[in-house]
C-alpha atoms as a PDB file:
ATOM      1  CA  UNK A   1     102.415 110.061 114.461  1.00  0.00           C
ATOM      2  CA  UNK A   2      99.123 111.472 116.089  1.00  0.00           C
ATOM      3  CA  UNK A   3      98.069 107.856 116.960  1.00  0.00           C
ATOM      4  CA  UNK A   4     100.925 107.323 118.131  1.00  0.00           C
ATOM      5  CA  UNK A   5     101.017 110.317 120.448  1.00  0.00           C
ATOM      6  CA  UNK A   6      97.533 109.413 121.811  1.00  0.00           C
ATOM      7  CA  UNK A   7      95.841 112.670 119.998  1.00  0.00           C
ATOM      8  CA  UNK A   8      92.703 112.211 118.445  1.00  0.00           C
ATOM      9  CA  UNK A   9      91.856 113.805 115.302  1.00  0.00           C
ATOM     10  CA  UNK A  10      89.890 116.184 116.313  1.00  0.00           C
ATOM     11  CA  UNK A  11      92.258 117.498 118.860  1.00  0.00           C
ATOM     12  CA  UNK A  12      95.038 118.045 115.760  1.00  0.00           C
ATOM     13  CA  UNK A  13      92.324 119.271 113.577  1.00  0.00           C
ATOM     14  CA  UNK A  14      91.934 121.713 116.304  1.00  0.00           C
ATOM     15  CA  UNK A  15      95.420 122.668 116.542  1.00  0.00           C
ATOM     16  CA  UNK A  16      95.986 122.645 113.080  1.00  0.00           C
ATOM     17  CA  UNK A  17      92.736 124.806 112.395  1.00  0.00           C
ATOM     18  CA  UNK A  18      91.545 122.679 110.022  1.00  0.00           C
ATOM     19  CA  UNK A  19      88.421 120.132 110.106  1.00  0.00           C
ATOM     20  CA  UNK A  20      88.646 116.490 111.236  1.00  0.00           C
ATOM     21  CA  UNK A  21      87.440 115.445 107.859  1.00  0.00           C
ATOM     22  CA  UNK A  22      90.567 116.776 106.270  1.00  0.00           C
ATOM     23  CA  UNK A  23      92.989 115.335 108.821  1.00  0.00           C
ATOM     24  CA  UNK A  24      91.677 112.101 108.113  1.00  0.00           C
ATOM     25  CA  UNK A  25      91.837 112.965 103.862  1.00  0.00           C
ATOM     26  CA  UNK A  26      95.809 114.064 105.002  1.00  0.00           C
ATOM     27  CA  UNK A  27      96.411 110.331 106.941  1.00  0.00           C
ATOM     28  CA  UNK A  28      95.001 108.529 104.080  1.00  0.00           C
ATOM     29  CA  UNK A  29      96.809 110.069 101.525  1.00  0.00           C
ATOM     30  CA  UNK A  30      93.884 111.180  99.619  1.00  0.00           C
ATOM     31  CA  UNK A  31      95.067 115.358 100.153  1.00  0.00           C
ATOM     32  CA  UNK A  32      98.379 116.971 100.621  1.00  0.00           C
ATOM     33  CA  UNK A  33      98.959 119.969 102.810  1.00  0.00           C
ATOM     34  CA  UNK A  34      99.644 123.021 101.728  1.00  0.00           C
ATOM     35  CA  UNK A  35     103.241 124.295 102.985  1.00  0.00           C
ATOM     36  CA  UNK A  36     101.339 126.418 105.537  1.00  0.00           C
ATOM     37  CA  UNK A  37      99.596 123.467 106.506  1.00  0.00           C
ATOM     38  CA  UNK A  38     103.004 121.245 106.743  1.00  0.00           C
ATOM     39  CA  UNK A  39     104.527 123.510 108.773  1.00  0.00           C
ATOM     40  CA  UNK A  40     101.518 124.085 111.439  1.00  0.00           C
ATOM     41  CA  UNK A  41     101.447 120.214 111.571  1.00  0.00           C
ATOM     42  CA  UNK A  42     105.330 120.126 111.975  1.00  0.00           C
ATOM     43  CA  UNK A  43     104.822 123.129 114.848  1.00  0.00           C
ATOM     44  CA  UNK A  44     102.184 120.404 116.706  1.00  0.00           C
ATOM     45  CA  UNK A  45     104.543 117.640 116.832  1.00  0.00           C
ATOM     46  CA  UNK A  46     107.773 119.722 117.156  1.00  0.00           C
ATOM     47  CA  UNK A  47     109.876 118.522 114.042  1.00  0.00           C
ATOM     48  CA  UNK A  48     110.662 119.580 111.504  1.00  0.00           C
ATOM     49  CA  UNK A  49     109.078 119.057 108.019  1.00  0.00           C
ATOM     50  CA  UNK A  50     111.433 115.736 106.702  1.00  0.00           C
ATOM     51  CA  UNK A  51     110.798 114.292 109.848  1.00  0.00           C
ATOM     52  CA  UNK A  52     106.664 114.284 108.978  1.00  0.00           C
ATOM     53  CA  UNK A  53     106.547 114.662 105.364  1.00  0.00           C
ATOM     54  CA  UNK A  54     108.489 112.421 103.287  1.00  0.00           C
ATOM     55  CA  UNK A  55     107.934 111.143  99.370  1.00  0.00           C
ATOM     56  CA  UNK A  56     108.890 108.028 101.142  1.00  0.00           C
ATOM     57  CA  UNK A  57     106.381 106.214 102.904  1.00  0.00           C
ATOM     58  CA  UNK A  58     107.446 106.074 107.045  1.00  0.00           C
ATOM     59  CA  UNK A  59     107.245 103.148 109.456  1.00  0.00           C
ATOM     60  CA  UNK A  60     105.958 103.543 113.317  1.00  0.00           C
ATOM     61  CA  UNK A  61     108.243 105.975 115.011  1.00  0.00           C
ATOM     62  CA  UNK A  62     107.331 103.737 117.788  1.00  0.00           C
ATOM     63  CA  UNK A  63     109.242 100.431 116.077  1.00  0.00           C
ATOM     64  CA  UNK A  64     112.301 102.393 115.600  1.00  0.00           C
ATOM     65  CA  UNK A  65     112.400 103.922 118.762  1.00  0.00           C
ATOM     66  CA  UNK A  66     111.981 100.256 120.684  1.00  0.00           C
ATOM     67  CA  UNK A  67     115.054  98.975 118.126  1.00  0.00           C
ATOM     68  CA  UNK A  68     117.352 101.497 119.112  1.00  0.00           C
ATOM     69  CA  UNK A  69     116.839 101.050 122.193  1.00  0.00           C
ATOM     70  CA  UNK A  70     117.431  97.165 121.964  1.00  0.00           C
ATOM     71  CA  UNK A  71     121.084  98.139 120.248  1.00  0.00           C
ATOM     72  CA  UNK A  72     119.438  97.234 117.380  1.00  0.00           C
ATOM     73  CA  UNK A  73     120.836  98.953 113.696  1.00  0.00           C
ATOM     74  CA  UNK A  74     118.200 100.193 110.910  1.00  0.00           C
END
């Protein structure tokens, strides 16, 4: 999602008040956020939290948004 929305990892580490290190432990899986964390992620992108945290791994938002808009189904 922060790829996709042309941030860098610094600048959500910024916004997140967290260090770049750990954004990139969060994107790898290696870490989890704390529910504090979640949420000031969620507040970044505003979503809310099952639309960036899921047990589920999620495709691009980008590939879903491009099908739907070719009246493709999911």
């Amino acid at each position: 999602m922060r790829a996709e929305r042309q941030m860098t990892r610094a600048q959500l580490a910024d916004l997140v008040e967290i260090n770049v290190q750990s954004v990139g432990a969060l994107e790898r899986g290696d870490n989890y956020p704390s529910l504090d964390l979640a949420m000031r992620i969620c507040e970044v992108f505003e979503l809310p939290i099952e639309a960036v945290f899921s047990r589920d791994e999620f495709g691009a938002m980008s590939a879903e948004l491009y099908a739907n808009r070719n009246g493709a189904t999911s």
